[in-house]
C-alpha atoms as a PDB file:
ATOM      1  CA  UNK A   1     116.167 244.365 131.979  1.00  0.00           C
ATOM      2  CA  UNK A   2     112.590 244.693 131.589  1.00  0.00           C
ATOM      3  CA  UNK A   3     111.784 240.542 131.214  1.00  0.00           C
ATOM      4  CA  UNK A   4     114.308 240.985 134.796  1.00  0.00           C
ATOM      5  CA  UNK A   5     111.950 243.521 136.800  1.00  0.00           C
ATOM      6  CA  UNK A   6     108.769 241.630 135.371  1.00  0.00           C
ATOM      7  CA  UNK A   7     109.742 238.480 136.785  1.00  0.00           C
ATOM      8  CA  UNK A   8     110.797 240.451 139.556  1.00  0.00           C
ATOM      9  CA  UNK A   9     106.832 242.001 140.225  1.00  0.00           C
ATOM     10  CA  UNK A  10     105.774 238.602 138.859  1.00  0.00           C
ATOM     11  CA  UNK A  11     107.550 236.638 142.320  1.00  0.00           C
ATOM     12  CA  UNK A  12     106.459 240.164 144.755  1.00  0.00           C
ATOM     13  CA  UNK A  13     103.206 239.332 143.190  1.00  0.00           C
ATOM     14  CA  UNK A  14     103.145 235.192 144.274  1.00  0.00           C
ATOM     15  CA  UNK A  15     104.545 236.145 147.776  1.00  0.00           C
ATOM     16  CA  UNK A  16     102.436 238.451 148.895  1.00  0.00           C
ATOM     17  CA  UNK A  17      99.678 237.897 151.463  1.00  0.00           C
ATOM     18  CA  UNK A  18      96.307 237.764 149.760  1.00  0.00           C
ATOM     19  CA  UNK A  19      93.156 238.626 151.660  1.00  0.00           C
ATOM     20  CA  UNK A  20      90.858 236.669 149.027  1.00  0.00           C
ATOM     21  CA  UNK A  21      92.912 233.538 150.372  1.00  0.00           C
ATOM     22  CA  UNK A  22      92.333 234.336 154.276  1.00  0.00           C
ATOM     23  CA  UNK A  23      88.517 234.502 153.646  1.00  0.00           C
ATOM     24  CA  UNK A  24      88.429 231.400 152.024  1.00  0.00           C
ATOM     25  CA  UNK A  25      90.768 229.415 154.594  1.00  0.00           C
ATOM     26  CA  UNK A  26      87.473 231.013 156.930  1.00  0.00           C
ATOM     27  CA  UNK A  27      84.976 230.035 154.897  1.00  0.00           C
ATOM     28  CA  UNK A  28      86.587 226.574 154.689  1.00  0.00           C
ATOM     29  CA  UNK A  29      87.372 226.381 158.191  1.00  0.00           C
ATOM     30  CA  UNK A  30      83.703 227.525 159.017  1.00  0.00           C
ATOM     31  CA  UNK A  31      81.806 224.746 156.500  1.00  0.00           C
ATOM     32  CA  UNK A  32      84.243 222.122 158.294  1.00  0.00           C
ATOM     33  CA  UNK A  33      82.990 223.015 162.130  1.00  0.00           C
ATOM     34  CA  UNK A  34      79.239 223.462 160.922  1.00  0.00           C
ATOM     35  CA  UNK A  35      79.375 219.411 159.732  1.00  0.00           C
ATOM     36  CA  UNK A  36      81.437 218.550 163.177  1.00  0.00           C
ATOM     37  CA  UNK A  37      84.893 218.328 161.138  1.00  0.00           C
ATOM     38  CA  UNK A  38      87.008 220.148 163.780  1.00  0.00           C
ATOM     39  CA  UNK A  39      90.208 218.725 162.980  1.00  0.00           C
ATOM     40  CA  UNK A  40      90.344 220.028 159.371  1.00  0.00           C
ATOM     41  CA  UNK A  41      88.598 223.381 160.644  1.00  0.00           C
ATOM     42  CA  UNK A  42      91.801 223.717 163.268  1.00  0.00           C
ATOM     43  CA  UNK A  43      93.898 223.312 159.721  1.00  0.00           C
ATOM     44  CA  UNK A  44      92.280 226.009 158.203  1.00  0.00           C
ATOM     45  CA  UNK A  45      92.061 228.486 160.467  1.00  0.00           C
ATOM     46  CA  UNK A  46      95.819 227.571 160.916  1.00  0.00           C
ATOM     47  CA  UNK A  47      96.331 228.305 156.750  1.00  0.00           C
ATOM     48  CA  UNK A  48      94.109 231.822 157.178  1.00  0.00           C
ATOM     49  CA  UNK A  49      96.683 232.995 160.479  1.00  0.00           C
ATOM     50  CA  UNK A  50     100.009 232.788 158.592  1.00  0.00           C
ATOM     51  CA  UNK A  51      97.654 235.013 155.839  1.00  0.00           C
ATOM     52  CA  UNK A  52      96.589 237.181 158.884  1.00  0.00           C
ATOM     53  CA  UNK A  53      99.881 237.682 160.390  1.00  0.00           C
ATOM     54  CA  UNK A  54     101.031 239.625 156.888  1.00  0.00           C
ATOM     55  CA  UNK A  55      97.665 241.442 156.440  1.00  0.00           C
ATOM     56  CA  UNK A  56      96.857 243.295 159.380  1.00  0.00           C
ATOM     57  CA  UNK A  57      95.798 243.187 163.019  1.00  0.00           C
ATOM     58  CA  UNK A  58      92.365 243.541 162.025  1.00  0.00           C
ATOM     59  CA  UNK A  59      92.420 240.195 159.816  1.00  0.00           C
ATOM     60  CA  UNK A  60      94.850 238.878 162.426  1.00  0.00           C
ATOM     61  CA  UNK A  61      92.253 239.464 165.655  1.00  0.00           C
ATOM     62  CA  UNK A  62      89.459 237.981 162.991  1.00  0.00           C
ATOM     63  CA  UNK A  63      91.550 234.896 162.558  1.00  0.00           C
ATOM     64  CA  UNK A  64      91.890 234.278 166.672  1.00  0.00           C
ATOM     65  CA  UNK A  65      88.376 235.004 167.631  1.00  0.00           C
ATOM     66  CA  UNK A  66      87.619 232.344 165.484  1.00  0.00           C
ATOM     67  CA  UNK A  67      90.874 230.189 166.364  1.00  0.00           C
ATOM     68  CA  UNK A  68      89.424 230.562 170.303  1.00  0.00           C
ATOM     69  CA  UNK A  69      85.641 229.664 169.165  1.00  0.00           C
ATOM     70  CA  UNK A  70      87.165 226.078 167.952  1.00  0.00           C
ATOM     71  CA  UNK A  71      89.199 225.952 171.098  1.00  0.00           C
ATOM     72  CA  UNK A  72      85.604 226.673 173.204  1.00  0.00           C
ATOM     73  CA  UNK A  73      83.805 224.192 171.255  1.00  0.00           C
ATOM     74  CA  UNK A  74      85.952 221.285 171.777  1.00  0.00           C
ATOM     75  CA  UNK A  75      86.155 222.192 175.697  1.00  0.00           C
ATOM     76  CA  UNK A  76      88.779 223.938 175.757  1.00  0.00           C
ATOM     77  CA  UNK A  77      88.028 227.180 177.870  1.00  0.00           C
ATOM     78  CA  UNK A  78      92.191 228.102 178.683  1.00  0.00           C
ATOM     79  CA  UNK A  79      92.923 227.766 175.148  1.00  0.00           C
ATOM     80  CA  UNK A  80      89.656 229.657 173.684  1.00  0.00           C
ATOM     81  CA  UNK A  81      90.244 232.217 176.681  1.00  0.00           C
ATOM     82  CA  UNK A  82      94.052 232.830 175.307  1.00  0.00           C
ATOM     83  CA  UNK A  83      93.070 233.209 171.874  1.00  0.00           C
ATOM     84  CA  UNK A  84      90.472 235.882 172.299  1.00  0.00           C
ATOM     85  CA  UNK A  85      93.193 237.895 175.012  1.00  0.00           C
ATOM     86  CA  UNK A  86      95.345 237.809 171.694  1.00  0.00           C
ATOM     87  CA  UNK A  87      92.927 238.925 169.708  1.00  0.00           C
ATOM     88  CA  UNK A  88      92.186 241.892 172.253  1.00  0.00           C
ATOM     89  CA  UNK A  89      95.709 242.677 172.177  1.00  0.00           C
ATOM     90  CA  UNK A  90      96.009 243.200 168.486  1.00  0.00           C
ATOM     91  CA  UNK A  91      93.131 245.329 168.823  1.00  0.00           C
ATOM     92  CA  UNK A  92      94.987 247.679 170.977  1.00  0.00           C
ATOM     93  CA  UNK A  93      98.061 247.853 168.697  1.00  0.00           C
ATOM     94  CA  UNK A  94      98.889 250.789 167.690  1.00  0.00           C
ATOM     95  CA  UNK A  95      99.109 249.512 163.841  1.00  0.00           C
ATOM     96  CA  UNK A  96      95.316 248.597 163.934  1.00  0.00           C
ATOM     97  CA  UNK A  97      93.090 250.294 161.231  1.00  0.00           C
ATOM     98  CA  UNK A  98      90.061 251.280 162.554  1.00  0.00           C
ATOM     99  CA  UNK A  99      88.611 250.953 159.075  1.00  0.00           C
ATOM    100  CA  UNK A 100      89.640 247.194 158.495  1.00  0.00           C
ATOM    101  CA  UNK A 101      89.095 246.243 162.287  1.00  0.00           C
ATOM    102  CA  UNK A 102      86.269 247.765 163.214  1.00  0.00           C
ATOM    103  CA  UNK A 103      83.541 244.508 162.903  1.00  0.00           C
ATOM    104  CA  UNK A 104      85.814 242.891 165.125  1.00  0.00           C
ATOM    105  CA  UNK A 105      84.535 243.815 168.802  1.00  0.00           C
ATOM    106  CA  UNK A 106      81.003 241.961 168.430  1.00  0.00           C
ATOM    107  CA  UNK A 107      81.806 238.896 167.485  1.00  0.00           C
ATOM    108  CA  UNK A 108      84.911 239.065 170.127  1.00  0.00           C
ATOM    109  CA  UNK A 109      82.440 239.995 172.688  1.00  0.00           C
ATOM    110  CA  UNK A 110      79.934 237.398 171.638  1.00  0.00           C
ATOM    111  CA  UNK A 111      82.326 234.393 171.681  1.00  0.00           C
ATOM    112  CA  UNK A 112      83.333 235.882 175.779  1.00  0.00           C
ATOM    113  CA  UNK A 113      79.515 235.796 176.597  1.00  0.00           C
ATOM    114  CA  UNK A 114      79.584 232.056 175.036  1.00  0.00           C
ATOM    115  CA  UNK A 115      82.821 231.413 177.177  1.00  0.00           C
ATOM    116  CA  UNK A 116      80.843 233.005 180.530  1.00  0.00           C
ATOM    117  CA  UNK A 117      77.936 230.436 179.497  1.00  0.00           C
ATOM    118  CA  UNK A 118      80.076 227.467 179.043  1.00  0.00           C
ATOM    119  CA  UNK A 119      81.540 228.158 182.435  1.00  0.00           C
ATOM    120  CA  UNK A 120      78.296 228.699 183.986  1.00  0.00           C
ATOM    121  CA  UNK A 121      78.499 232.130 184.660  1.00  0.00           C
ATOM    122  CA  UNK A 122      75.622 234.030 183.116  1.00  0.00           C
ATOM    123  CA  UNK A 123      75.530 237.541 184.878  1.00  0.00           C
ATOM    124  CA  UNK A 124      79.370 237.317 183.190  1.00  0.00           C
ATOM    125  CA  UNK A 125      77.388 236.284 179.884  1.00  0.00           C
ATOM    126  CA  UNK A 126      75.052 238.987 180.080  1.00  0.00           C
ATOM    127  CA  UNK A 127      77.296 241.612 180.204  1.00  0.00           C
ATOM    128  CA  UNK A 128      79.558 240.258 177.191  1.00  0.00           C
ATOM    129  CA  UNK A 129      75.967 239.986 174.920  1.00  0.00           C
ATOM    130  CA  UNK A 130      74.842 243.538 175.957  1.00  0.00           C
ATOM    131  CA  UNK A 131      78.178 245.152 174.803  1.00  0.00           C
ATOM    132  CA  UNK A 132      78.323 242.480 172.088  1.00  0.00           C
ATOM    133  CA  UNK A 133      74.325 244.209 170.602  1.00  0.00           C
ATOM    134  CA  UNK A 134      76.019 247.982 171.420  1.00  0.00           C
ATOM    135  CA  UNK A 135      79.450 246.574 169.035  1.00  0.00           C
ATOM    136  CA  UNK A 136      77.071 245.074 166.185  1.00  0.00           C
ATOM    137  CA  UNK A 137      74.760 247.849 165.907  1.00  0.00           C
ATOM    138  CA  UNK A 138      77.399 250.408 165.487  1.00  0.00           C
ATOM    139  CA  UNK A 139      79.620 248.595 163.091  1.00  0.00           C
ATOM    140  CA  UNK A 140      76.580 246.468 161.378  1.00  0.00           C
ATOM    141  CA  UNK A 141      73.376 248.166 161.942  1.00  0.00           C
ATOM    142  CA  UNK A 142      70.821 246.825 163.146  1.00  0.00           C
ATOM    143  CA  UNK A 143      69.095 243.529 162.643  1.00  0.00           C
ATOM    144  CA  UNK A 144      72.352 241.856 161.770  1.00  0.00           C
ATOM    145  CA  UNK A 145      73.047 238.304 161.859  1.00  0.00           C
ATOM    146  CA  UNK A 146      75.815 239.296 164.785  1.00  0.00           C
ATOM    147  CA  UNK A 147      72.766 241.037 166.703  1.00  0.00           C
ATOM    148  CA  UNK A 148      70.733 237.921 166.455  1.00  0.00           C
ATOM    149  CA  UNK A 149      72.944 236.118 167.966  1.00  0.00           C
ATOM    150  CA  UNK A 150      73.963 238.215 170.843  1.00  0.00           C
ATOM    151  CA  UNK A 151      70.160 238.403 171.574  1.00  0.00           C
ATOM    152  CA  UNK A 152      69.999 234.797 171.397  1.00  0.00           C
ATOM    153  CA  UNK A 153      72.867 234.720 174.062  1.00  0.00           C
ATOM    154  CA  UNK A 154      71.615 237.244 176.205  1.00  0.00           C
ATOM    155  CA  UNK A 155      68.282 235.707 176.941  1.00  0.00           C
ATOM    156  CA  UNK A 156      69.558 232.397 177.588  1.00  0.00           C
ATOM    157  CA  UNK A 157      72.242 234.129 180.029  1.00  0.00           C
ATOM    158  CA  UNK A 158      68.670 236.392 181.105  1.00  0.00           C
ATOM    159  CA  UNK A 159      66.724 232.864 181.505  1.00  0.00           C
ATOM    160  CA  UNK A 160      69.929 231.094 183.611  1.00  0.00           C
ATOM    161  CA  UNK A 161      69.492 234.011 185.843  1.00  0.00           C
ATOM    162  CA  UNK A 162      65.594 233.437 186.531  1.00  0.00           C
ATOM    163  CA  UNK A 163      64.958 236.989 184.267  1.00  0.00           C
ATOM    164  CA  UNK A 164      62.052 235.169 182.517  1.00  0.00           C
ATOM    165  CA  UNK A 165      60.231 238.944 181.000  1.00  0.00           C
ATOM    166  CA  UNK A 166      63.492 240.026 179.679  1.00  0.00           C
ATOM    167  CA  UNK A 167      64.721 236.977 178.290  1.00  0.00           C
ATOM    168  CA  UNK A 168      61.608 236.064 176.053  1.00  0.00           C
ATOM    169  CA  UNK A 169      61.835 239.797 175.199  1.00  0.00           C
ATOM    170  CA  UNK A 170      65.401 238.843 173.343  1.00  0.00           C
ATOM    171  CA  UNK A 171      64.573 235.187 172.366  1.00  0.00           C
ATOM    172  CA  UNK A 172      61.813 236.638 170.684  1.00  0.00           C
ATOM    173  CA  UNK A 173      64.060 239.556 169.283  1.00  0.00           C
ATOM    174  CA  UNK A 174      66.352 236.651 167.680  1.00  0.00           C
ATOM    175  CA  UNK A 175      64.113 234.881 166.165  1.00  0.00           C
ATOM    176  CA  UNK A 176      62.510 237.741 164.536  1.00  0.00           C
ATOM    177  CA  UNK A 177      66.023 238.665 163.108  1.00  0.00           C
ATOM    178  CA  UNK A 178      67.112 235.103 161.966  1.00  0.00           C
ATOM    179  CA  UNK A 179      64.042 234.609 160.354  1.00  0.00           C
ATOM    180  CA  UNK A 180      64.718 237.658 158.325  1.00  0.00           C
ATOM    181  CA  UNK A 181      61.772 239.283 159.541  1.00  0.00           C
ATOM    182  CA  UNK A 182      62.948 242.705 159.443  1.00  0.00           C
ATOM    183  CA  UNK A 183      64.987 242.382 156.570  1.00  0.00           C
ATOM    184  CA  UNK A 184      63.118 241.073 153.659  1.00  0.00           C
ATOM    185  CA  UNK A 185      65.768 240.185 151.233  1.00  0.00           C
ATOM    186  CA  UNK A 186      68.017 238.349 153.797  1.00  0.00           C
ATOM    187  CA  UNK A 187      66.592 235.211 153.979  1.00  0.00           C
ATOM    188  CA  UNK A 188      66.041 232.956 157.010  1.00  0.00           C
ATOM    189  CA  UNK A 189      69.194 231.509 158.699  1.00  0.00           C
ATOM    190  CA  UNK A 190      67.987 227.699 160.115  1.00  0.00           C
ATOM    191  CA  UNK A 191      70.948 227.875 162.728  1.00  0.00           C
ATOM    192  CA  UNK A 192      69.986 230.388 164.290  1.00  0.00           C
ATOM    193  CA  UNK A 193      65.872 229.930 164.147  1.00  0.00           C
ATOM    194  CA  UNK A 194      65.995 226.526 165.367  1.00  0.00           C
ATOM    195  CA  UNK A 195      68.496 227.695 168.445  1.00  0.00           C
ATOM    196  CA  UNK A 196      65.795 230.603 168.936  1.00  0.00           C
ATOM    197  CA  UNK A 197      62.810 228.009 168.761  1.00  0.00           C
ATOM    198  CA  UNK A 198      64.708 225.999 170.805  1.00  0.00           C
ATOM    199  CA  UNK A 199      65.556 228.856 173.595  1.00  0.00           C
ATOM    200  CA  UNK A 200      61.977 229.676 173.735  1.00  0.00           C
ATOM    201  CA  UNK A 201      60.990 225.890 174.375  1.00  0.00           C
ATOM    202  CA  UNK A 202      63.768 226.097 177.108  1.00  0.00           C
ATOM    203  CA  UNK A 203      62.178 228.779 178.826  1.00  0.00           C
ATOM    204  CA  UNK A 204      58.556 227.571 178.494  1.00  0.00           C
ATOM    205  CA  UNK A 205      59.854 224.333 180.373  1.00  0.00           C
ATOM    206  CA  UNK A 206      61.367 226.344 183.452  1.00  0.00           C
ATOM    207  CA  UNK A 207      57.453 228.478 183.238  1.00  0.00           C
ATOM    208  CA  UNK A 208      55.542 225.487 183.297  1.00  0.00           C
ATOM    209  CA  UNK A 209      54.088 225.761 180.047  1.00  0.00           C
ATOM    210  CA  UNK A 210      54.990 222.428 179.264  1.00  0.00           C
ATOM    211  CA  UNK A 211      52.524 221.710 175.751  1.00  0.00           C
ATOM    212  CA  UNK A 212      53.777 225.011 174.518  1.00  0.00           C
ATOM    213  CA  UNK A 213      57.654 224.140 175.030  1.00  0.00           C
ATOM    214  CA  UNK A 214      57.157 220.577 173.305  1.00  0.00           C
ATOM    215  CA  UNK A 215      55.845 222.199 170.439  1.00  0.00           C
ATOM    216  CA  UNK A 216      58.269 224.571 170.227  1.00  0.00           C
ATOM    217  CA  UNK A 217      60.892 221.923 170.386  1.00  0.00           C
ATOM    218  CA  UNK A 218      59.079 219.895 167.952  1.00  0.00           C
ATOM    219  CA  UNK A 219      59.204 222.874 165.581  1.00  0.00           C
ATOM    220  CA  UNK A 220      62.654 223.049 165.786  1.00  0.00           C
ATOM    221  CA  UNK A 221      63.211 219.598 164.946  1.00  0.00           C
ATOM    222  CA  UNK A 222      61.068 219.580 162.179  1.00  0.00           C
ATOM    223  CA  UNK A 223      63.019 222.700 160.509  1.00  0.00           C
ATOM    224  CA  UNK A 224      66.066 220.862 161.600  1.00  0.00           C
ATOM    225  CA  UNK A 225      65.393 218.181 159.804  1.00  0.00           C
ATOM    226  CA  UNK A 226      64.135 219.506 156.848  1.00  0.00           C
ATOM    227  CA  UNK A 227      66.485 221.794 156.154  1.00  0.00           C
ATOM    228  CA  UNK A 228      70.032 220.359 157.784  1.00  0.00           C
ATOM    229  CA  UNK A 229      69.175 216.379 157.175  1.00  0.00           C
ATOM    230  CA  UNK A 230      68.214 213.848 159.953  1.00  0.00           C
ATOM    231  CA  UNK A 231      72.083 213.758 161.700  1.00  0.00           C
ATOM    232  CA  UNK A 232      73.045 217.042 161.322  1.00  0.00           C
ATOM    233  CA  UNK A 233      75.136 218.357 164.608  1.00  0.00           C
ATOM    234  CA  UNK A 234      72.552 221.125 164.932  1.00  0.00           C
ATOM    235  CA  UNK A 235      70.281 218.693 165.523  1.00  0.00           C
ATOM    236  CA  UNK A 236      71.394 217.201 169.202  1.00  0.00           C
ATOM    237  CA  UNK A 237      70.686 220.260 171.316  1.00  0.00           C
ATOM    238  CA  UNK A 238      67.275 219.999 169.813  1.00  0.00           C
ATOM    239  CA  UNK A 239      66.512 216.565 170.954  1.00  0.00           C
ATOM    240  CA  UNK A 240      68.401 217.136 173.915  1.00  0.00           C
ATOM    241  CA  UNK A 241      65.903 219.698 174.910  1.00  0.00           C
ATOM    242  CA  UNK A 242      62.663 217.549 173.702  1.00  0.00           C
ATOM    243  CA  UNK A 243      63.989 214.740 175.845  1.00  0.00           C
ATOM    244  CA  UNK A 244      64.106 217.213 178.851  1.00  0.00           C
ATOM    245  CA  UNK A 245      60.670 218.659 178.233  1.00  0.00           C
ATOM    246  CA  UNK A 246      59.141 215.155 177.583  1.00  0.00           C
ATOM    247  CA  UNK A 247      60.761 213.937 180.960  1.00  0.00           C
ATOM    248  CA  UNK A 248      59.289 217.020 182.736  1.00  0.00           C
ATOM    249  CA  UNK A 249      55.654 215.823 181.492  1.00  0.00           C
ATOM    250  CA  UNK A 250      56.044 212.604 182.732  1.00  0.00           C
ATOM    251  CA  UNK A 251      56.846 210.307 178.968  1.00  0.00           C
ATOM    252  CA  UNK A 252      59.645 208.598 179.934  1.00  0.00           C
ATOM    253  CA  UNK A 253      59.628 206.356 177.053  1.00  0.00           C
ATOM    254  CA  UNK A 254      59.460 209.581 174.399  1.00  0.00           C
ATOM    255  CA  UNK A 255      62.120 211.324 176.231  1.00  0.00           C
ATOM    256  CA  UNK A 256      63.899 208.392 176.232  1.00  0.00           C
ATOM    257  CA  UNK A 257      63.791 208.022 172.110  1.00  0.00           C
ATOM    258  CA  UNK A 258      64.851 211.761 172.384  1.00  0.00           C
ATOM    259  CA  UNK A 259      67.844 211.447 174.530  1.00  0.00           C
ATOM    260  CA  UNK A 260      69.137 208.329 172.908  1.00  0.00           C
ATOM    261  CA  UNK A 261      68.707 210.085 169.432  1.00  0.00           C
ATOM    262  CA  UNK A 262      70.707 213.192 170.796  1.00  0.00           C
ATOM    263  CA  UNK A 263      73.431 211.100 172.153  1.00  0.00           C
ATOM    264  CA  UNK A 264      74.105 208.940 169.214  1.00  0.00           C
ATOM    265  CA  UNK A 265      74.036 212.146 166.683  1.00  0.00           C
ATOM    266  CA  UNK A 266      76.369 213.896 169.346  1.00  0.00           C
ATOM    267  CA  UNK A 267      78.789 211.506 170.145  1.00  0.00           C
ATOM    268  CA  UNK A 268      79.527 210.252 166.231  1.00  0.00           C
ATOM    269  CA  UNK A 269      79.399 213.929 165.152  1.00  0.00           C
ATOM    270  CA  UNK A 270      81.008 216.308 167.388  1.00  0.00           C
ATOM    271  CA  UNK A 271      84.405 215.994 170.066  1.00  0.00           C
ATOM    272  CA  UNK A 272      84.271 214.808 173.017  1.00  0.00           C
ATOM    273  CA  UNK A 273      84.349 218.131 174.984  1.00  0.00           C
ATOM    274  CA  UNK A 274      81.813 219.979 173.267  1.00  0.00           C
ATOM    275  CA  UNK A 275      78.996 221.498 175.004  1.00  0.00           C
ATOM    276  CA  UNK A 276      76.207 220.071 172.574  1.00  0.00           C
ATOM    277  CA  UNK A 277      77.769 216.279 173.450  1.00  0.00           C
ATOM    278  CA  UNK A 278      78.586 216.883 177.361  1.00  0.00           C
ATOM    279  CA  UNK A 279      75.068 218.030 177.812  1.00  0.00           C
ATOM    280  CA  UNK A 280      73.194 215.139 175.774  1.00  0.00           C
ATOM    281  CA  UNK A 281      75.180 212.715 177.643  1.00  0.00           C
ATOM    282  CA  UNK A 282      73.818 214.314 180.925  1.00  0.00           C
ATOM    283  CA  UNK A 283      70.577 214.086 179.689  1.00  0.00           C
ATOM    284  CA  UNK A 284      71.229 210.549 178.504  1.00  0.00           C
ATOM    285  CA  UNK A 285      72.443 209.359 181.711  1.00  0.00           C
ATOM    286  CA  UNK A 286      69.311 211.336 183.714  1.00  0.00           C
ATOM    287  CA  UNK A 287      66.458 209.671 181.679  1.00  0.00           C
ATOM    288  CA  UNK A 288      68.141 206.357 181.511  1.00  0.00           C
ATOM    289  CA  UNK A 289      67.824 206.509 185.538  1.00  0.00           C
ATOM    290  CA  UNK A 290      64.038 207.238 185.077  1.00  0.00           C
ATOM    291  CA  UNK A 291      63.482 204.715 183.324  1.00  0.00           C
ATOM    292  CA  UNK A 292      65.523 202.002 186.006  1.00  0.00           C
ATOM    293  CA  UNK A 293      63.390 203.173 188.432  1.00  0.00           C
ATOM    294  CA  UNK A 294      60.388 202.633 186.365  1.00  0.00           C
ATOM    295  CA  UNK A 295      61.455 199.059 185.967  1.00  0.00           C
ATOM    296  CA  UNK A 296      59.898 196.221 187.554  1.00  0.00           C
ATOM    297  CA  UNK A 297      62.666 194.665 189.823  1.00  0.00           C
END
């Protein structure tokens, strides 16, 4: 009888959801996306919701926040829009534990100010980044790596909007906090520095400050590079942005090196709706008409 009931805990024991395996179906899925390997990061994430379902709705609203940040990155706004509605709903269910479901709000409301963004609506943005700070301070503290990014969000939604003051204010905010500035044992994140440097060259372009933004941008492409390899995905909306600024100070030939760079790295990396590939195919197609109409006939 007691070899029966062992066997018995032995088989509860196999079958039963495990939380260590959900994290690592995110980490998984995560590493896959960061190296432009959507596909097998759709599989994971699929792996870490039939964990989630058995766990909780806190692990289960974790799963489709990050479920509906695939779905945004690939272009598709209906399906990331769904997924974070789900993930709202299992917020308000009345089995949620506040203790285990607490951290999600910020990144939910980060990923809906990303959403606003990609459907170029940045007072919408704004809004989702401000509560997003308010969620990440309370559940994180401050200088988190959730706070730098919702600062990085708001002042490009602040900079879209012509709210130059405010938005350097948070750029400047976001790179302090991915560089691990206020937080000396975290080290520096290169994601989110290199957005930040790149943000900041943005919004020295739309000033006028046009030496300062291509160093900026050149900054960026140097950590890039360093850090994250010559063809890392990271590295397009870099270029993307060099190509702009170099097209703005009349070097049509540089910006054109830039733009083809960002296109190639974009389009053999990364799906054909994302945001980083629509966007360096603009640019492609804008500096490629420069340089026709530099052309002798």
């Amino acid at each position: 009888m007691r070899l029966v009931a062992l066997v018995g805990w032995l088989v509860v024991l196999a079958c039963a959801p495990s939380a260590v395996d959900w994290r690592t179906y995110h980490a998984a899925a995560a590493a896959a996306a960061e190296r432009g390997d959507y596909e097998s990061a759709e599989t994971h994430l699929a792996s870490a919701e039939r964990e989630a379902v058995r766990l909780g709705p806190g692990e289960a609203a974790t799963t489709s926040v990050a479920q509906g940040r695939l779905r945004r990155e690939v272009g598709d706004h209906d399906g990331a829009e769904l997924r974070y509605t789900q993930a709202e709903t299992l917020l308000e269910s009345p089995d949620a534990q506040q203790g285990r479901a607490s951290g999600v709000p910020a990144p939910l409301a980060l990923e809906h100010g990303r959403l606003a963004l990609a459907l170029n609506d940045p007072e919408t943005a704004e809004m989702h980044f401000r509560r997003a700070l308010r969620e990440a301070r309370r559940s994180e503290g401050p200088d988190s790596p959730t706070e730098g990014w919702a600062q990085l969000g708001l002042g490009r939604s602040l900079r879209l909007q012509g709210k130059s003051p405010a938005a350097r204010t948070a750029l400047l905010r976001a790179l302090a906090i991915h560089r691990g500035e206020s937080a000396a044992l975290r080290p520096a994140h290169t994601p989110g520095v290199m957005a930040a440097l790149t943000e900041l060259a943005a919004l020295d372009r739309t000033e006028g400050r046009l030496e300062q933004a291509r160093s900026g941008a050149i900054d960026a492409l140097r950590i890039s590079r360093r850090e994250l390899g010559v063809s890392h995905p990271r590295i397009a909306p870099v270029l993307t942005e060099l190509a702009v600024i170099e097209l703005a100070r009349g070097d049509v030939t540089a910006a054109a090196a830039a733009a083809r760079r960002a296109d190639e790295i974009a389009s053999s990396r990364l799906p054909a709706g994302h945001a980083t590939r629509v966007e360096a195919s603009r640019v492609r197609e804008t500096v490629e008409l420069a340089e026709a109409a530099l052309t002798p006939p």
